[in-house]
C-alpha atoms as a PDB file:
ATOM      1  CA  UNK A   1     -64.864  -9.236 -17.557  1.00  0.00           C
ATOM      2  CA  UNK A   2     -62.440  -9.904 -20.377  1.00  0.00           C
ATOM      3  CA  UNK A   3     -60.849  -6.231 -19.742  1.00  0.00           C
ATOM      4  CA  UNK A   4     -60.345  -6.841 -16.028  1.00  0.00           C
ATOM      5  CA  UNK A   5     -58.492 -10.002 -16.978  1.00  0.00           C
ATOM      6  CA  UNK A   6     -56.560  -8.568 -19.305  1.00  0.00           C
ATOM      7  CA  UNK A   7     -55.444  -5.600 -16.942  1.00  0.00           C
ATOM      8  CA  UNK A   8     -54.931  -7.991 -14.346  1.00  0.00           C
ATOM      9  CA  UNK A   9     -52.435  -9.707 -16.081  1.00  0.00           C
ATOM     10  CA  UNK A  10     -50.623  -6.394 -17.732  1.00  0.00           C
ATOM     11  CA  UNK A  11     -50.536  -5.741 -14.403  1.00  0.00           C
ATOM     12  CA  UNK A  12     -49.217  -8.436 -12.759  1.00  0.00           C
ATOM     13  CA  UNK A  13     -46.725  -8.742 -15.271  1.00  0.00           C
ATOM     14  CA  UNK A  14     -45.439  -5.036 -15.212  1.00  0.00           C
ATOM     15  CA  UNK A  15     -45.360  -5.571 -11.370  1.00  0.00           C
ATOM     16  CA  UNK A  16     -43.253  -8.866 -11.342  1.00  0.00           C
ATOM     17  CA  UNK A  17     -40.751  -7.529 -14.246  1.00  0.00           C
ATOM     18  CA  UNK A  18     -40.534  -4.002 -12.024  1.00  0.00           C
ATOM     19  CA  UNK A  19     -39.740  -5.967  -8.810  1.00  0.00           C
ATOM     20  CA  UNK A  20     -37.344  -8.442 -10.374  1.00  0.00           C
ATOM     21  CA  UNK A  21     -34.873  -5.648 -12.210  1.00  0.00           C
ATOM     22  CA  UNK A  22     -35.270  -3.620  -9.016  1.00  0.00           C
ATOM     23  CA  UNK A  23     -33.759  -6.569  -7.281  1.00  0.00           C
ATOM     24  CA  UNK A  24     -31.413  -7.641 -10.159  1.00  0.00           C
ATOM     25  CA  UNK A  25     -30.508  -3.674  -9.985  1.00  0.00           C
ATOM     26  CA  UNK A  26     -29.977  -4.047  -5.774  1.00  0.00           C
ATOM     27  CA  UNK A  27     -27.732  -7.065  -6.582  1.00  0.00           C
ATOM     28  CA  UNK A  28     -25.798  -5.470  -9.511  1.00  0.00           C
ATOM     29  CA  UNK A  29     -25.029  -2.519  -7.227  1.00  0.00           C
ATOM     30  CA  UNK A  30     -24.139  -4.414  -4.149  1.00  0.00           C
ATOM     31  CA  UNK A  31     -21.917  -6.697  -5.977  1.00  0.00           C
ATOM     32  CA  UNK A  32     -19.905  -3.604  -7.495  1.00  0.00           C
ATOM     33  CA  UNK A  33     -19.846  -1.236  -4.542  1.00  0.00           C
ATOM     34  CA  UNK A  34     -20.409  -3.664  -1.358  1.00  0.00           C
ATOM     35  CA  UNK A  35     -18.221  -4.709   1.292  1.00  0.00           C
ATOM     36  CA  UNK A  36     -16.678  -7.236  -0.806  1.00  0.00           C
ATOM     37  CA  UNK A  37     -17.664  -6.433  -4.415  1.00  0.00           C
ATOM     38  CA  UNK A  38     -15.458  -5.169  -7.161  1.00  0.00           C
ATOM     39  CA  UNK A  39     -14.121  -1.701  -5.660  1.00  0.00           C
ATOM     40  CA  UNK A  40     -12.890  -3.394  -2.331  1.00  0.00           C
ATOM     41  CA  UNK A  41     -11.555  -5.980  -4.486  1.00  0.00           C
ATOM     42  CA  UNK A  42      -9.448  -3.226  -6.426  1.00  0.00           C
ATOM     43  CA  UNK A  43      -8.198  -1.249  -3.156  1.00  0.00           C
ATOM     44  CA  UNK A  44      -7.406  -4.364  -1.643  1.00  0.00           C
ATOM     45  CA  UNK A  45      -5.311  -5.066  -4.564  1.00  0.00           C
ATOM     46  CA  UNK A  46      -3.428  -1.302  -4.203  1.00  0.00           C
ATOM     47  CA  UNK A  47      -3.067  -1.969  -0.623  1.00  0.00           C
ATOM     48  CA  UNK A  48      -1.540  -5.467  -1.179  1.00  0.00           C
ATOM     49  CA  UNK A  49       0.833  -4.027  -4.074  1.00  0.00           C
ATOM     50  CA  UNK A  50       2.077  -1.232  -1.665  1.00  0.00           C
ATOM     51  CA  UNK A  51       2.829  -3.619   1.099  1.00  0.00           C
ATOM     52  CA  UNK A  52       5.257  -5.764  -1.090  1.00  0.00           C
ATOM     53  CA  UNK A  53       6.831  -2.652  -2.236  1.00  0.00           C
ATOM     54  CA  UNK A  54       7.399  -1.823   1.561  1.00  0.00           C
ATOM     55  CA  UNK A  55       8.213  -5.290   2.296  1.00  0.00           C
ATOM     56  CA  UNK A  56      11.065  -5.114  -0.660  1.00  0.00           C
ATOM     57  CA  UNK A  57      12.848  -1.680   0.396  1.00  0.00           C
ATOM     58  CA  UNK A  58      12.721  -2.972   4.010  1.00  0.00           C
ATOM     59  CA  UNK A  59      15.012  -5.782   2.732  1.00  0.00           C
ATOM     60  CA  UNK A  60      17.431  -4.002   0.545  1.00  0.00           C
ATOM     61  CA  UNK A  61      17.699  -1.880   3.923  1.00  0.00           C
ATOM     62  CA  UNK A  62      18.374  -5.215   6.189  1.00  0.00           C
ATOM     63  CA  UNK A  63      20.687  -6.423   3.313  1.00  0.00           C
ATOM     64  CA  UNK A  64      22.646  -3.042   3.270  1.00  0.00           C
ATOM     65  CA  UNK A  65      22.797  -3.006   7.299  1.00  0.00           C
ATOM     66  CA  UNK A  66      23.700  -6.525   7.690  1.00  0.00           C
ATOM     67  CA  UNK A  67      26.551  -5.941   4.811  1.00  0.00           C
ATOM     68  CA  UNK A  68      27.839  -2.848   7.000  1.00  0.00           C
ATOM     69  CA  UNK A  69      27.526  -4.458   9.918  1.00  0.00           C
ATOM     70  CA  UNK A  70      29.516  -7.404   8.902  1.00  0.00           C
ATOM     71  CA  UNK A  71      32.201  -5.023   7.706  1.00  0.00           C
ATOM     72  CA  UNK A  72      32.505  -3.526  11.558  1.00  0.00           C
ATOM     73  CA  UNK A  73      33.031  -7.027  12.623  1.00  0.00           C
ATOM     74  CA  UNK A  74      34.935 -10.406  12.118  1.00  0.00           C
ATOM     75  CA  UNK A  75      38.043 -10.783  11.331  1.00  0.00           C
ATOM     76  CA  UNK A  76      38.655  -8.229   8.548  1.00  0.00           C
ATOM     77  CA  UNK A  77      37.599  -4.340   9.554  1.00  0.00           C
ATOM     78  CA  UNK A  78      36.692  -2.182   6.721  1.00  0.00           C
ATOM     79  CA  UNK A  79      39.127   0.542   7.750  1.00  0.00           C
ATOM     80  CA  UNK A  80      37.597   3.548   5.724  1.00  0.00           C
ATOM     81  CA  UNK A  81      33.636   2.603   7.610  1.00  0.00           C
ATOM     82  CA  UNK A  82      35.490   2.210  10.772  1.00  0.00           C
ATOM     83  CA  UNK A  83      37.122   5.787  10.365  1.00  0.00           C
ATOM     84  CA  UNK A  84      33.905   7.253   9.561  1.00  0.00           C
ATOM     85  CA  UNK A  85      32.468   5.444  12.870  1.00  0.00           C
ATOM     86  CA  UNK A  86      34.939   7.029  14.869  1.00  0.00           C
ATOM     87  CA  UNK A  87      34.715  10.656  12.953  1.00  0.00           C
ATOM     88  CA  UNK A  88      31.099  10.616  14.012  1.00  0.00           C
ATOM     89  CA  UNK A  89      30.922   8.903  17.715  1.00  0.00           C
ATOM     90  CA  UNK A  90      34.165  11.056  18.507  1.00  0.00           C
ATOM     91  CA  UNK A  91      32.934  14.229  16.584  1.00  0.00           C
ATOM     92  CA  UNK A  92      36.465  15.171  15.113  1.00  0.00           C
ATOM     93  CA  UNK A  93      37.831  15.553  11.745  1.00  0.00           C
ATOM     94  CA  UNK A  94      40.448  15.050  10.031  1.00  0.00           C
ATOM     95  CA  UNK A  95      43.236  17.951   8.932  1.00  0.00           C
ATOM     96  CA  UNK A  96      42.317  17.314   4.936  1.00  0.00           C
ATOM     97  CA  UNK A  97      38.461  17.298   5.677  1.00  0.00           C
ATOM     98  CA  UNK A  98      36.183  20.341   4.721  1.00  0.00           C
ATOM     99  CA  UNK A  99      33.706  21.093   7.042  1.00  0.00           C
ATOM    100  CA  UNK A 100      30.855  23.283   6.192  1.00  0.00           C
ATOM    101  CA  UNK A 101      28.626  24.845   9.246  1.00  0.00           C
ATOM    102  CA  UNK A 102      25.033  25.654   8.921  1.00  0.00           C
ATOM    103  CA  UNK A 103      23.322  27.881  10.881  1.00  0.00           C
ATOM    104  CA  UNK A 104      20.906  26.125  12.845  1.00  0.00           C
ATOM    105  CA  UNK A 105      17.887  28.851  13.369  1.00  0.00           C
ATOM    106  CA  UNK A 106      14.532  27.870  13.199  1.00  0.00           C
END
């Protein structure tokens, strides 16, 4: 009666310690690769990181346009951007200007 008791309890025990670092294991894993554990939490980060840098070239671009722009108008014309303007819309060039052609096959 003594043994039963005694493998009862061995037992029990090894069945309550196997179920509670199974679930402690569950938990550990879930909490490191889940939806919101630590590797979301990392790419998350890399995705938030690339979006700044995005956001920061977008406005040295709106900085340089709205500088160029606000040469083209007002009251003082940046003559050299407005001659480049013109060379481009009008498709001429000028008598000093080389002009290299490139053979357009694909």
């Amino acid at each position: 009666m003594i043994i039963r008791t005694r493998r009862r309890r061995i037992g029990f025990l090894l069945a309550f310690h196997t179920i509670a670092w199974g679930a402690a294991g569950y938990f550990a894993h879930a909490a490191n690769t889940g939806e919101r554990g630590l590797v979301a939490k990392q790419e998350a980060k890399r995705k938030t990181e690339q979006t700044l840098v995005r956001i920061a070239e977008t406005k040295a671009e709106r900085v340089a346009w709205e500088r160029r722009v606000g040469q083209l108008s007002g009251r003082e014309i940046d003559r050299d951007l407005l001659d480049e303007r013109q060379r481009l819309m009008l498709n001429i060039a000028h008598k000093n200007d080389l002009i290299i052609l490139f053979d357009r096959q694909n």
